[in-house]
PDB file of N, CA and C in Angstrom:
ATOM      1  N   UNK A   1      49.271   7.243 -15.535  1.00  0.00           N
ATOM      2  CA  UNK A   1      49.567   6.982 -14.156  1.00  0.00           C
ATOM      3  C   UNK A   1      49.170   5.561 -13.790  1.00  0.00           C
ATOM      4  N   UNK A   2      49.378   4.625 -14.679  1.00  0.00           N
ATOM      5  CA  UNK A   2      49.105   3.020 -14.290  1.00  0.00           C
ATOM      6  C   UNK A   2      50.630   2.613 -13.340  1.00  0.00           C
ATOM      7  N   UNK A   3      49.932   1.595 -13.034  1.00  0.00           N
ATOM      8  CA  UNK A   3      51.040   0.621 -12.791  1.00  0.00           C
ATOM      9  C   UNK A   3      51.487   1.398 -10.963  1.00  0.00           C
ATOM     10  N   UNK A   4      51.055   2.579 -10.621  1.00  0.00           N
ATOM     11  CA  UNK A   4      51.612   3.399  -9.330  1.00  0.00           C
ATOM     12  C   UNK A   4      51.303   2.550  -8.330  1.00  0.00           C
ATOM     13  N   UNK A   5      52.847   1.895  -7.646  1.00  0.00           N
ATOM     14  CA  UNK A   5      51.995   1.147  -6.347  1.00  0.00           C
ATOM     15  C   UNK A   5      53.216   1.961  -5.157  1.00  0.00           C
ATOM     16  N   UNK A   6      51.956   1.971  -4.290  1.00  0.00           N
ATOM     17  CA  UNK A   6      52.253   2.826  -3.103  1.00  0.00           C
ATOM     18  C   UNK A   6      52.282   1.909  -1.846  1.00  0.00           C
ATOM     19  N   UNK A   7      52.757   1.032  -1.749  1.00  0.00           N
ATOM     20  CA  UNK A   7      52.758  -0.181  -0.303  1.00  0.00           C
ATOM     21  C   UNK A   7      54.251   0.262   0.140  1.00  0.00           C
ATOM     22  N   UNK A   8      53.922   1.278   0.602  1.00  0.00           N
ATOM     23  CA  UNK A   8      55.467   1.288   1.882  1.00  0.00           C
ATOM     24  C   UNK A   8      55.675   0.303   2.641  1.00  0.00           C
ATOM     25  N   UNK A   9      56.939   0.317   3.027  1.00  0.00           N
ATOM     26  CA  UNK A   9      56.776  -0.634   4.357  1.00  0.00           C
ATOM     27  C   UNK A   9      57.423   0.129   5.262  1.00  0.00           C
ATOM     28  N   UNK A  10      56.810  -0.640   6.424  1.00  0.00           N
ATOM     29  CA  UNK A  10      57.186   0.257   7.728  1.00  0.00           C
ATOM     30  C   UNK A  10      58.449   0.276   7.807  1.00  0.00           C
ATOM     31  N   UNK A  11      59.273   1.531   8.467  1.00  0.00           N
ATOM     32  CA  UNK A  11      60.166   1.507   8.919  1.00  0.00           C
ATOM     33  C   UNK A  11      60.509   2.997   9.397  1.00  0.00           C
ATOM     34  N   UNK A  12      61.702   3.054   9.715  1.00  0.00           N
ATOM     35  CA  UNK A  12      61.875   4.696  10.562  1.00  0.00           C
ATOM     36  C   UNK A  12      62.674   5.177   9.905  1.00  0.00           C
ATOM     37  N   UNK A  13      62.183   7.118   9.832  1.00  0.00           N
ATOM     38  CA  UNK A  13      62.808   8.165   9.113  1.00  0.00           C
ATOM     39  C   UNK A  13      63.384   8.828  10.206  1.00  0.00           C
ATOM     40  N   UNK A  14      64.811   9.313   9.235  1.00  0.00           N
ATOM     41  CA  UNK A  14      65.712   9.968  10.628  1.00  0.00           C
ATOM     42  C   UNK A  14      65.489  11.249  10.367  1.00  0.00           C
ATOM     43  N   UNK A  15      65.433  11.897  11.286  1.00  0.00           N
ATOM     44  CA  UNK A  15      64.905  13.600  11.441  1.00  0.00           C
ATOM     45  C   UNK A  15      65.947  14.322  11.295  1.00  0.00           C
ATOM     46  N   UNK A  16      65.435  14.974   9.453  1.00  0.00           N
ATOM     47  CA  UNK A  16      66.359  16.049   8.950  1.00  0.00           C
ATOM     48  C   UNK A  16      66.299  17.473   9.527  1.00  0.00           C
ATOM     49  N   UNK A  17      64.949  17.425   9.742  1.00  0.00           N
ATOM     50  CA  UNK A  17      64.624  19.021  10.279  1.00  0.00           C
ATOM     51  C   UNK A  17      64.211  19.725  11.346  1.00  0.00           C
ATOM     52  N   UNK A  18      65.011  20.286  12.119  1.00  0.00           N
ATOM     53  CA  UNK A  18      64.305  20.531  13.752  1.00  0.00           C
ATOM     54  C   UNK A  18      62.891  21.543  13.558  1.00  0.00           C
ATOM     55  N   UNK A  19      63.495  22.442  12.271  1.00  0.00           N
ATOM     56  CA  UNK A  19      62.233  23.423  12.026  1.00  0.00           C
ATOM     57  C   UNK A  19      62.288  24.171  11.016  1.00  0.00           C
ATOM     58  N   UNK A  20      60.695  23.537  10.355  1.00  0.00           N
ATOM     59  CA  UNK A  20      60.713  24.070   8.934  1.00  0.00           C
ATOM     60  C   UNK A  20      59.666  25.546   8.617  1.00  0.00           C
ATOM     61  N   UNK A  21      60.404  26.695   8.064  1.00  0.00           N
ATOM     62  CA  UNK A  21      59.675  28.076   7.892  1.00  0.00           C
ATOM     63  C   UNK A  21      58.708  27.967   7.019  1.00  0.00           C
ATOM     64  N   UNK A  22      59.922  27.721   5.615  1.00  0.00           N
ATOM     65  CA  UNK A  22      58.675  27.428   4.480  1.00  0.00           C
ATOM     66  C   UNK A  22      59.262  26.171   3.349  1.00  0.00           C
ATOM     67  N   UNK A  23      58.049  26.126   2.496  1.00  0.00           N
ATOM     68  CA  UNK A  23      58.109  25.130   2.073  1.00  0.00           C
ATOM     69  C   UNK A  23      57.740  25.374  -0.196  1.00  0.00           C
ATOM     70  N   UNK A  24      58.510  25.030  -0.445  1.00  0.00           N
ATOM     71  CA  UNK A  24      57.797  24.996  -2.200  1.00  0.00           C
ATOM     72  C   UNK A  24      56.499  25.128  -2.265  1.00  0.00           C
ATOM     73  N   UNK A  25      55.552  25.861  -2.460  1.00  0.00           N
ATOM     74  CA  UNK A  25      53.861  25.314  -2.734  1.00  0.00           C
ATOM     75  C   UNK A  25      53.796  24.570  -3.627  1.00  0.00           C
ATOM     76  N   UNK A  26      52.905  23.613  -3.173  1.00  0.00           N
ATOM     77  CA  UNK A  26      52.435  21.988  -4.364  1.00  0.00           C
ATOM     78  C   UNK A  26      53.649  21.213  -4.353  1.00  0.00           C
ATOM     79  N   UNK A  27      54.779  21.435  -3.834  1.00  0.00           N
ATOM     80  CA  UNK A  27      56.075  20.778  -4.182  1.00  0.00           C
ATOM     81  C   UNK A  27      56.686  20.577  -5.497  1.00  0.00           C
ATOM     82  N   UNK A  28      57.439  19.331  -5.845  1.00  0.00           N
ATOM     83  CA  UNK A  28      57.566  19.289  -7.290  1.00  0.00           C
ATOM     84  C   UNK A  28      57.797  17.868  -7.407  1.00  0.00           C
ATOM     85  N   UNK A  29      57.897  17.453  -8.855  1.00  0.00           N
ATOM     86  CA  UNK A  29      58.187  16.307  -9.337  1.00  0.00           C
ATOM     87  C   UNK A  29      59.394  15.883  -9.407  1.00  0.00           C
ATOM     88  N   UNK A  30      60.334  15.129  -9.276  1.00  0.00           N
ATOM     89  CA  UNK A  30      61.354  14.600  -9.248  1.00  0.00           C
ATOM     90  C   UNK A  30      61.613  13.336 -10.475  1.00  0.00           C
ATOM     91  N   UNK A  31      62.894  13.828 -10.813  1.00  0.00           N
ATOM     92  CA  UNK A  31      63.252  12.754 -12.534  1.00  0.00           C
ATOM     93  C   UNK A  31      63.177  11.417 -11.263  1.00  0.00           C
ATOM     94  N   UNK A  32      62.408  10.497 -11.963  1.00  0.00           N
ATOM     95  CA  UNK A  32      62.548   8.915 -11.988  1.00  0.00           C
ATOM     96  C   UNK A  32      63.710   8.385 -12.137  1.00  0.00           C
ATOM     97  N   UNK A  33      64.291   8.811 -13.396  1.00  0.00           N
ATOM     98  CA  UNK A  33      65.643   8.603 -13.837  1.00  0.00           C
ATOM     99  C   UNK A  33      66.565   8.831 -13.231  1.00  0.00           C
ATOM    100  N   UNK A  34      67.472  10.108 -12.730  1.00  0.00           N
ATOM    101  CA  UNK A  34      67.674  10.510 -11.997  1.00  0.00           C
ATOM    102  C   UNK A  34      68.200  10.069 -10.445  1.00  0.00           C
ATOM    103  N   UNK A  35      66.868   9.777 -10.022  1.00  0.00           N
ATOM    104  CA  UNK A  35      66.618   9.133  -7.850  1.00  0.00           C
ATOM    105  C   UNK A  35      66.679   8.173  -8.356  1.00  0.00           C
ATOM    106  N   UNK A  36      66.778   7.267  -9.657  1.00  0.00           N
ATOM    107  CA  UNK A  36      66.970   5.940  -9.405  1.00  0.00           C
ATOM    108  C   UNK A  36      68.092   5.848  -9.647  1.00  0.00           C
ATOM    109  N   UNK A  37      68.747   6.225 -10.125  1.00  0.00           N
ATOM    110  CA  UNK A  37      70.229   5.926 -10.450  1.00  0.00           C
ATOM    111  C   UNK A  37      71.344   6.459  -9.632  1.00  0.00           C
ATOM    112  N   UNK A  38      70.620   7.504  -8.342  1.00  0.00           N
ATOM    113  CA  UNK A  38      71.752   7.718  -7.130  1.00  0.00           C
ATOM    114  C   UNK A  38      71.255   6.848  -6.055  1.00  0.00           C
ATOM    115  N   UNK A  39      69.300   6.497  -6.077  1.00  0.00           N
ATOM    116  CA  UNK A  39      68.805   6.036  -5.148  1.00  0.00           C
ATOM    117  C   UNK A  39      68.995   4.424  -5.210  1.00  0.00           C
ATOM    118  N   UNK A  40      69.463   3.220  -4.995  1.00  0.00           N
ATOM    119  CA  UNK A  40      69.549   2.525  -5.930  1.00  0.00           C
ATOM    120  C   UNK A  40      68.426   1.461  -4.863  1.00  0.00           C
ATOM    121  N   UNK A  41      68.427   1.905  -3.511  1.00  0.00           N
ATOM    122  CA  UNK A  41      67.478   1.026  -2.799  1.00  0.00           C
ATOM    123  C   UNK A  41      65.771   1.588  -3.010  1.00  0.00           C
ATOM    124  N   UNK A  42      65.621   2.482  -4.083  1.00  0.00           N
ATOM    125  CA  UNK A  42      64.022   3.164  -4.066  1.00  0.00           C
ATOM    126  C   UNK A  42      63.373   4.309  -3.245  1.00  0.00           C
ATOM    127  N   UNK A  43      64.636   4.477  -2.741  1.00  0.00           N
ATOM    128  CA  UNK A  43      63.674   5.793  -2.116  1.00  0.00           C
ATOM    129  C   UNK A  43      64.934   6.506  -1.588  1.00  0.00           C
ATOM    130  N   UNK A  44      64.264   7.989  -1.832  1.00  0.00           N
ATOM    131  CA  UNK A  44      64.302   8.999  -1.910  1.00  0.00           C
ATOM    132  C   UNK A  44      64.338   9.756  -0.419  1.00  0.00           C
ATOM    133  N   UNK A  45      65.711   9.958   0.271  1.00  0.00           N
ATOM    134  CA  UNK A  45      65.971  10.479   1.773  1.00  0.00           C
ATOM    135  C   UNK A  45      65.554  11.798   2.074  1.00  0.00           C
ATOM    136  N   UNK A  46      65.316  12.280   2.952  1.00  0.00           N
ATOM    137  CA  UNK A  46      64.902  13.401   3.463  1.00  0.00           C
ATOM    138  C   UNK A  46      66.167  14.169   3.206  1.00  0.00           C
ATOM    139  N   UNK A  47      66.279  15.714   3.128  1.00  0.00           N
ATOM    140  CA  UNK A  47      67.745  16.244   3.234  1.00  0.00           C
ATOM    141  C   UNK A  47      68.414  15.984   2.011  1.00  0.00           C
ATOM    142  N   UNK A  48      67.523  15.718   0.981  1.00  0.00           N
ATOM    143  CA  UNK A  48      68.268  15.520  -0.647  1.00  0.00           C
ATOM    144  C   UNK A  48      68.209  17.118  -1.011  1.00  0.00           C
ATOM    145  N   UNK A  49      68.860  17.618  -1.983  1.00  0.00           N
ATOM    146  CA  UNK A  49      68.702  18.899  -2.644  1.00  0.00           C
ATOM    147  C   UNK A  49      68.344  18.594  -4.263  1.00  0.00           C
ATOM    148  N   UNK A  50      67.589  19.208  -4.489  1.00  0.00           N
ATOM    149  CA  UNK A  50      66.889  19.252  -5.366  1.00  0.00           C
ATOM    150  C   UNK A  50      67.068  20.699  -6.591  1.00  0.00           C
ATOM    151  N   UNK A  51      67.538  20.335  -7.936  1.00  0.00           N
ATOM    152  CA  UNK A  51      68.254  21.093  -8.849  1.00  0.00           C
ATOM    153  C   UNK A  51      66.923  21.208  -9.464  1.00  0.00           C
ATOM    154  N   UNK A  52      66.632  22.643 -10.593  1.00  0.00           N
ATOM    155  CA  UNK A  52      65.937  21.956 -11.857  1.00  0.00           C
ATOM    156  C   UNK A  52      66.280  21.341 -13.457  1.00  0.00           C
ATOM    157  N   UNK A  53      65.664  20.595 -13.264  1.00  0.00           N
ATOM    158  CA  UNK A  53      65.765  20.012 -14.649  1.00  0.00           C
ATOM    159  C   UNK A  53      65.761  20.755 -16.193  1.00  0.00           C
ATOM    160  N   UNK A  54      66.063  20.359 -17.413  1.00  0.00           N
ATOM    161  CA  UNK A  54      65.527  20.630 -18.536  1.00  0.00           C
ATOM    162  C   UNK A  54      64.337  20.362 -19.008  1.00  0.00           C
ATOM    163  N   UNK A  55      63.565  19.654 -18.129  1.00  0.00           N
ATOM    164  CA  UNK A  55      62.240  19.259 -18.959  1.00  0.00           C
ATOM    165  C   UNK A  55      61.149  19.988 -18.253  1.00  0.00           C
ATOM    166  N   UNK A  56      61.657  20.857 -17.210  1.00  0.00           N
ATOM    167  CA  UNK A  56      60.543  21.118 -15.952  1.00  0.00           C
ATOM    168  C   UNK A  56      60.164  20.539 -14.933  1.00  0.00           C
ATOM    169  N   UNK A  57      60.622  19.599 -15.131  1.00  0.00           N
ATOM    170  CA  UNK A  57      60.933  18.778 -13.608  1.00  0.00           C
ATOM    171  C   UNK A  57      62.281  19.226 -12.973  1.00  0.00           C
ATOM    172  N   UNK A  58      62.402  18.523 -12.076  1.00  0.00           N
ATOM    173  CA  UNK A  58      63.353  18.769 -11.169  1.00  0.00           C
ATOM    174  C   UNK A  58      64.367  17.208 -11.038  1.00  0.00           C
ATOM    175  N   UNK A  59      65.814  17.407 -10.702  1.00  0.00           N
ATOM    176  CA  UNK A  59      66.135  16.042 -10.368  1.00  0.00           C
ATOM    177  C   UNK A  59      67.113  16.261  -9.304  1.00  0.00           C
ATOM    178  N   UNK A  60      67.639  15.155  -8.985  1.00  0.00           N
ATOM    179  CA  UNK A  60      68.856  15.170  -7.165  1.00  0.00           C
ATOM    180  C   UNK A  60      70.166  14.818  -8.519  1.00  0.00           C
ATOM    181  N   UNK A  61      71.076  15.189  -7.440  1.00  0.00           N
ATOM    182  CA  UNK A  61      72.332  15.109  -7.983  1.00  0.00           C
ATOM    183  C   UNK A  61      73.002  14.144  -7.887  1.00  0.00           C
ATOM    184  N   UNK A  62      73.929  13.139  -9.032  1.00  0.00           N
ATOM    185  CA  UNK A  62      74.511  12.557  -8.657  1.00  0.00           C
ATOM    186  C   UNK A  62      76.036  12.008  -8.286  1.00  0.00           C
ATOM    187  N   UNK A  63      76.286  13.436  -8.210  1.00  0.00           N
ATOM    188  CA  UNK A  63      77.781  13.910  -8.852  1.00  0.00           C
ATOM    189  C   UNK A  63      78.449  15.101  -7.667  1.00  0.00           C
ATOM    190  N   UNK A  64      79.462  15.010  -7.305  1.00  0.00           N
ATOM    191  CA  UNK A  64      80.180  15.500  -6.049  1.00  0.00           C
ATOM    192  C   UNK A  64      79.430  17.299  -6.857  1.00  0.00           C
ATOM    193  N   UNK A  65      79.052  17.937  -4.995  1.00  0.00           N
ATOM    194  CA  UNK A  65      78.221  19.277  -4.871  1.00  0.00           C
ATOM    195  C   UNK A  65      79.459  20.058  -5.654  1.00  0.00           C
ATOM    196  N   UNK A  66      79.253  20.958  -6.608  1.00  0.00           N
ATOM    197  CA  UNK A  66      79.587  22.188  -6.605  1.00  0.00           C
ATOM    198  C   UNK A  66      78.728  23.362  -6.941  1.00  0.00           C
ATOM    199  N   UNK A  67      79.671  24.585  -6.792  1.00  0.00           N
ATOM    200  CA  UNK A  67      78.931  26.118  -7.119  1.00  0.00           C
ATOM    201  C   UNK A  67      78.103  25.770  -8.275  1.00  0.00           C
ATOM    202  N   UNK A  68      78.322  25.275  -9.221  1.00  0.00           N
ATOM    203  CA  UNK A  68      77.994  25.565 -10.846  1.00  0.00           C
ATOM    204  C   UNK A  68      76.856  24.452 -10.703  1.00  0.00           C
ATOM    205  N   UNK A  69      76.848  23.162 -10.542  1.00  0.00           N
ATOM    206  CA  UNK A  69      76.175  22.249 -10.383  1.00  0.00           C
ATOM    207  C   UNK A  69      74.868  22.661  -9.388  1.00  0.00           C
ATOM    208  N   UNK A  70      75.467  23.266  -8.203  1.00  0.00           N
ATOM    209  CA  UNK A  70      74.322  24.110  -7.676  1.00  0.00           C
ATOM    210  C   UNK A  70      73.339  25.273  -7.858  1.00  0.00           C
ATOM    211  N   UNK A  71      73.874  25.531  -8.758  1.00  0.00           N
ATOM    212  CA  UNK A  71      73.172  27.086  -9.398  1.00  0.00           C
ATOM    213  C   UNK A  71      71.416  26.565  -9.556  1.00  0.00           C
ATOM    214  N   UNK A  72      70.181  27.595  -8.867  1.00  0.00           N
ATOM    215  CA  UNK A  72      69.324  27.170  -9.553  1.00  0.00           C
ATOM    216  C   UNK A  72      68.732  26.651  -8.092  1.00  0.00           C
ATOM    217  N   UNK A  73      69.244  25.572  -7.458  1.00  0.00           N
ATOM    218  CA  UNK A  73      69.014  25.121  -5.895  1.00  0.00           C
ATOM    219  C   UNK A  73      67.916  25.670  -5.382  1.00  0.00           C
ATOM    220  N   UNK A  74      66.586  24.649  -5.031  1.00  0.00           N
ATOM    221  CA  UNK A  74      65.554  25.644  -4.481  1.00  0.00           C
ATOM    222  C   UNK A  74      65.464  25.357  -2.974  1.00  0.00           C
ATOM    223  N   UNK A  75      65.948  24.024  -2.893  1.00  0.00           N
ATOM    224  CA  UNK A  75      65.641  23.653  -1.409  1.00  0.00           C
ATOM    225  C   UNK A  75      66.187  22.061  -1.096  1.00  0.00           C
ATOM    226  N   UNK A  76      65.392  21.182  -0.323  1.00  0.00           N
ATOM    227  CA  UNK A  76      65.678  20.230  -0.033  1.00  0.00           C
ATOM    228  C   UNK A  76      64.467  19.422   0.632  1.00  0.00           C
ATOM    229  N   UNK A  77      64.372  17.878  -0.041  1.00  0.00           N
ATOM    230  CA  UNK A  77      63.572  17.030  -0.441  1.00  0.00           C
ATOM    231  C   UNK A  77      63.149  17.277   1.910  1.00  0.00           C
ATOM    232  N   UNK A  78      61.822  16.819   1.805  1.00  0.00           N
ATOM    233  CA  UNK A  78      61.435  17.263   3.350  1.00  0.00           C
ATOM    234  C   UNK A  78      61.525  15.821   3.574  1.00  0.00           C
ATOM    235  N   UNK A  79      61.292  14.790   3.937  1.00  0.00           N
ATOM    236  CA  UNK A  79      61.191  13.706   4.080  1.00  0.00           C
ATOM    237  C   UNK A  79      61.124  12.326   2.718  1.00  0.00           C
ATOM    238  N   UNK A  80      61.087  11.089   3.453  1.00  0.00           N
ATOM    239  CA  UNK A  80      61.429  10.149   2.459  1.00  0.00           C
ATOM    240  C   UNK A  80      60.684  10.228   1.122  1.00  0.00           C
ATOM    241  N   UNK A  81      60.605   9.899   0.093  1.00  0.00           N
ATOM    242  CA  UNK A  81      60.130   9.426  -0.846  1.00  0.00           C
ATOM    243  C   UNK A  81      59.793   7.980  -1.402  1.00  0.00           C
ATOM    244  N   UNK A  82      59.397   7.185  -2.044  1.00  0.00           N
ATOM    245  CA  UNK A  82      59.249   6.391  -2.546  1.00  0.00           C
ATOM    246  C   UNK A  82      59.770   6.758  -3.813  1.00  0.00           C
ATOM    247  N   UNK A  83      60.475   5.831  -4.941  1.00  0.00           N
ATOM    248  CA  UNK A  83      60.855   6.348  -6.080  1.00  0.00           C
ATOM    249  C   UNK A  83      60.120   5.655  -6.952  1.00  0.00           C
ATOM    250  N   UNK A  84      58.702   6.191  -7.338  1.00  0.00           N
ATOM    251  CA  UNK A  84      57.871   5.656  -8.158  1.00  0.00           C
ATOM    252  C   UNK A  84      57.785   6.246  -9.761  1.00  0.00           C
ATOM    253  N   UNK A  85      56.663   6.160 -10.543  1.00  0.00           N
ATOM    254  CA  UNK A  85      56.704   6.289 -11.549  1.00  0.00           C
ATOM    255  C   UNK A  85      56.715   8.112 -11.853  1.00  0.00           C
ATOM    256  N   UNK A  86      56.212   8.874 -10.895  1.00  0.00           N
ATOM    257  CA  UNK A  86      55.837   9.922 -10.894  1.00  0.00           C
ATOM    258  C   UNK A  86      56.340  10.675  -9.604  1.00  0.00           C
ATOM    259  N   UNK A  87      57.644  10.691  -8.851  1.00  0.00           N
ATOM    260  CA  UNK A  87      57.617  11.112  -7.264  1.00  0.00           C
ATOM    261  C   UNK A  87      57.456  12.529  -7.302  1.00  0.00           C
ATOM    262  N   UNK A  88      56.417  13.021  -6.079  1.00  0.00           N
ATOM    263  CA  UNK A  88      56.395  13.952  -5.662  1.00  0.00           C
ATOM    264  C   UNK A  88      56.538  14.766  -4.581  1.00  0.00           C
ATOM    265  N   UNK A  89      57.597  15.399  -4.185  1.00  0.00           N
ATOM    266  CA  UNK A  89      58.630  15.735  -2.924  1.00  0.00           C
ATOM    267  C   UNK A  89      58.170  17.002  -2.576  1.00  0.00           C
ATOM    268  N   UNK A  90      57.721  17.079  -0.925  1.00  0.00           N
ATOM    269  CA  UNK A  90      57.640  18.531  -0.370  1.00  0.00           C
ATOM    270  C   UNK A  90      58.974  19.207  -0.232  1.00  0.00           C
ATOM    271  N   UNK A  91      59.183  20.474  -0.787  1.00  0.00           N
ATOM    272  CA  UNK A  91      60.461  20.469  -0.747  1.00  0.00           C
ATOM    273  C   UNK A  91      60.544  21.829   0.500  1.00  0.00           C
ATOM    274  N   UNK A  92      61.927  21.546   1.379  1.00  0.00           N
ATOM    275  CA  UNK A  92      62.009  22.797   2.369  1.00  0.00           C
ATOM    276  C   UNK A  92      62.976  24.004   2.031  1.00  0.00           C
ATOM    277  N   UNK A  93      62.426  25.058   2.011  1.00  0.00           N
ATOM    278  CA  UNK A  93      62.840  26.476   1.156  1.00  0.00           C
ATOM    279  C   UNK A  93      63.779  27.077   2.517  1.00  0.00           C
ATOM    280  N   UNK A  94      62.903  26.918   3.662  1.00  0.00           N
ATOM    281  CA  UNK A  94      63.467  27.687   5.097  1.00  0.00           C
ATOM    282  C   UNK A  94      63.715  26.887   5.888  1.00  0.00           C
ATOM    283  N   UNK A  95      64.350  27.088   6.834  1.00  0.00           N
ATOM    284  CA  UNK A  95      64.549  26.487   8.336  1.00  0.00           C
ATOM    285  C   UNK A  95      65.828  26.142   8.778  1.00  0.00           C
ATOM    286  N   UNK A  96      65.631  24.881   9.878  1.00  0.00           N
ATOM    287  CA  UNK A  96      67.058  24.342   9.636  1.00  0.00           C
ATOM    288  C   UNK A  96      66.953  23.267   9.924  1.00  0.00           C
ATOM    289  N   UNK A  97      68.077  22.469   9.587  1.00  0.00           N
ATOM    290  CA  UNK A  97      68.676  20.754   9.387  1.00  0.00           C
ATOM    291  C   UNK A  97      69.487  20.324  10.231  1.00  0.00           C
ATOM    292  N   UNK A  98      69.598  19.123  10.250  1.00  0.00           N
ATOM    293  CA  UNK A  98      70.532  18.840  11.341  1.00  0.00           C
ATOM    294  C   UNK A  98      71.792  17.958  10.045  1.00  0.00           C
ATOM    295  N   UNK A  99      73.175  18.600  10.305  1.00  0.00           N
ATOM    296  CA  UNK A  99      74.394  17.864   9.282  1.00  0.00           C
ATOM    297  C   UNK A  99      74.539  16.807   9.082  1.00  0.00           C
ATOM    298  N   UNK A 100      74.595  16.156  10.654  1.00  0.00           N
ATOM    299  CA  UNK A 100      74.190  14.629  10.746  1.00  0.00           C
ATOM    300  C   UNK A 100      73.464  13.697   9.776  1.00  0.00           C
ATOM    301  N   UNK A 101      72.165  14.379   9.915  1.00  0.00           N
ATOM    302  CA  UNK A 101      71.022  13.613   9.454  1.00  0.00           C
ATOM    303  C   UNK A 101      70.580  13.374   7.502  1.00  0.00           C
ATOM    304  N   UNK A 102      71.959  14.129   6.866  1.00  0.00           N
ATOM    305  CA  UNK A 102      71.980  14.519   5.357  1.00  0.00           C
ATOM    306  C   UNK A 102      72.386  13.424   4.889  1.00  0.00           C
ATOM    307  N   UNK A 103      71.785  12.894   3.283  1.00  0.00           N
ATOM    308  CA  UNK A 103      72.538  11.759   2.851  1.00  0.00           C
ATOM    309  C   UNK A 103      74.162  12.295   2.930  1.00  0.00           C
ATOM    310  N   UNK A 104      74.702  11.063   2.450  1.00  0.00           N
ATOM    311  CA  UNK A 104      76.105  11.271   2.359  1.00  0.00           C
ATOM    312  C   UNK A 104      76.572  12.665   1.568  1.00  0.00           C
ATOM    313  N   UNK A 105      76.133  12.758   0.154  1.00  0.00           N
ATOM    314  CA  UNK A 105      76.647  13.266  -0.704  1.00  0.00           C
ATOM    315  C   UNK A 105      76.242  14.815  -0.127  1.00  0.00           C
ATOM    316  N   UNK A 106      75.332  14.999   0.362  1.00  0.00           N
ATOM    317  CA  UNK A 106      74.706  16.182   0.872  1.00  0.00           C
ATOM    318  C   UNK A 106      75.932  16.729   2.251  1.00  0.00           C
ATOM    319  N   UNK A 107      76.306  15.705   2.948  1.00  0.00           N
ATOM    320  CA  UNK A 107      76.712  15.929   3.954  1.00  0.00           C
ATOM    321  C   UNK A 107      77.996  16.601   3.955  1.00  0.00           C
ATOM    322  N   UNK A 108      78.796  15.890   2.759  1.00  0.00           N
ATOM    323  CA  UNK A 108      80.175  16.482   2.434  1.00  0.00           C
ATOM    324  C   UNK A 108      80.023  17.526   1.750  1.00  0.00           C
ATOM    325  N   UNK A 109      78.916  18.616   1.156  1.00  0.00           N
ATOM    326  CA  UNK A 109      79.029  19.185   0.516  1.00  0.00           C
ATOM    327  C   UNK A 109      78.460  20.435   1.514  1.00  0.00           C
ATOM    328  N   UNK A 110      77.769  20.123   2.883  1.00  0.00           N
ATOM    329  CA  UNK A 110      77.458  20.853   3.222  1.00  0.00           C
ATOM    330  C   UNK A 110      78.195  22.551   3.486  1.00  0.00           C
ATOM    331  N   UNK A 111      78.972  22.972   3.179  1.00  0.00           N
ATOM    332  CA  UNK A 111      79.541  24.561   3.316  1.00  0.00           C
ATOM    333  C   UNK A 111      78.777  24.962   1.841  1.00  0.00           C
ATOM    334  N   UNK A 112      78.977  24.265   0.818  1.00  0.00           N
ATOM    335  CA  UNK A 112      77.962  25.026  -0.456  1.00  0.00           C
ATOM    336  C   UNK A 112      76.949  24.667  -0.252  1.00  0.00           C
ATOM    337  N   UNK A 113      76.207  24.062   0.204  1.00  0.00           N
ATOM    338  CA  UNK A 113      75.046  24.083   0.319  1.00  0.00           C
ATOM    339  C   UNK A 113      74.751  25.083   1.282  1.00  0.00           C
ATOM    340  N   UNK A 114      75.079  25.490   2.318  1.00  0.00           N
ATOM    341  CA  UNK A 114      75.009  26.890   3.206  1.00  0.00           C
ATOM    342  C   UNK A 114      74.970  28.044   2.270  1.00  0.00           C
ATOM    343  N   UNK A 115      75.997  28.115   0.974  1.00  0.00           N
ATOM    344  CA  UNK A 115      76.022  29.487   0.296  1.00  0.00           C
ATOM    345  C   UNK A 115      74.721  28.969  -0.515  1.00  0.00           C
ATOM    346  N   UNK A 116      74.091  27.741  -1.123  1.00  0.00           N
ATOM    347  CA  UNK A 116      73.151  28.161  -2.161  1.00  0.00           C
ATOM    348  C   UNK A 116      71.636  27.838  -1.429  1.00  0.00           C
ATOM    349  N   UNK A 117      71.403  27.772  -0.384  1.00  0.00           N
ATOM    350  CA  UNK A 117      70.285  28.006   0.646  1.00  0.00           C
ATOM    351  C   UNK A 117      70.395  28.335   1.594  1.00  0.00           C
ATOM    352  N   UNK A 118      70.690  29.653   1.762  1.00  0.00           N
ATOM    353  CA  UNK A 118      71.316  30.777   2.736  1.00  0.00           C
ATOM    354  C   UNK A 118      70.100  30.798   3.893  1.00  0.00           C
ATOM    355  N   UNK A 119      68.934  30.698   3.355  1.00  0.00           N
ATOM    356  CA  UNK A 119      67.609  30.345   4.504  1.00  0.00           C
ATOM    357  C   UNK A 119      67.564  29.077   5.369  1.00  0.00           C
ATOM    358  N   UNK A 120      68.448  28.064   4.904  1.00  0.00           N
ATOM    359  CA  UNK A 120      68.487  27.244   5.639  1.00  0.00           C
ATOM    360  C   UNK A 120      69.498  27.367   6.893  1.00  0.00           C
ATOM    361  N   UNK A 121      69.264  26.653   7.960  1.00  0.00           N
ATOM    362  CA  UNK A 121      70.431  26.649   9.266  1.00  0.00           C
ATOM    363  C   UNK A 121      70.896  25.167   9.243  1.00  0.00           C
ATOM    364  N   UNK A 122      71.785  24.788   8.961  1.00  0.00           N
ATOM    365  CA  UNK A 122      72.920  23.520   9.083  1.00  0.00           C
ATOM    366  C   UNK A 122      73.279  23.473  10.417  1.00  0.00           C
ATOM    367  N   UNK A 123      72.682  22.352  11.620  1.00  0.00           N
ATOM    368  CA  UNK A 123      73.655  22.676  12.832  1.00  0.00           C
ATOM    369  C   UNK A 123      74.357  21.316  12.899  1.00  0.00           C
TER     370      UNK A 123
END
């Protein structure tokens, strides 16, 4: 865990969630690889969905939503990230979101994402 630098800089997060039920316990790790190669400015948006991985991690998608691609779906990244050497994302299991407020790729996909987090509310 060298080299981890954590100097955010200020700026404002747009509000994915009017209200969150529950949440992943401990959250999870997110591929580096992965959020960097959809994320390309470093960080990691609120309202991402989050697949699991082959290694036991978890990674975001970078490739138009489907059923099959979604299979597995636990939730969605709760707020920003930093895309560091190690990111670790609270992820939201319940509640609901606002459509608006989803990255892009999330946004157009939103009707499957309704069928593969049926706990969530999309308004």
């Amino acid at each position: 865990m060298n080299n981890i630098n954590d100097d955010f800089q200020a700026g404002r997060q747009i509000v994915v969630f009017d209200q969150i039920d529950a949440t992943y316990p401990g959250g999870v790790h997110i591929s580096k690889t992965d959020a960097a190669a959809r994320f390309t400015n470093g960080v990691i948006p609120a309202g991402t969905v989050v697949v699991p991985d082959t290694d036991g991690k978890y990674k975001v998608l970078n490739v138009a939503l489907t059923a099959s691609n979604l299979a597995g779906t636990i939730g969605l990244v709760s707020h920003d990230i930093k895309v560091d050497d190690f990111p670790l994302a609270s992820i939201i299991m319940s509640g609901t979101a606002r459509i608006d407020a989803l990255p892009d790729l999330e946004k157009t996909g939103v009707a499957l994402l309704a069928k593969a987090l049926p706990r969530i509310s999309f308004i």
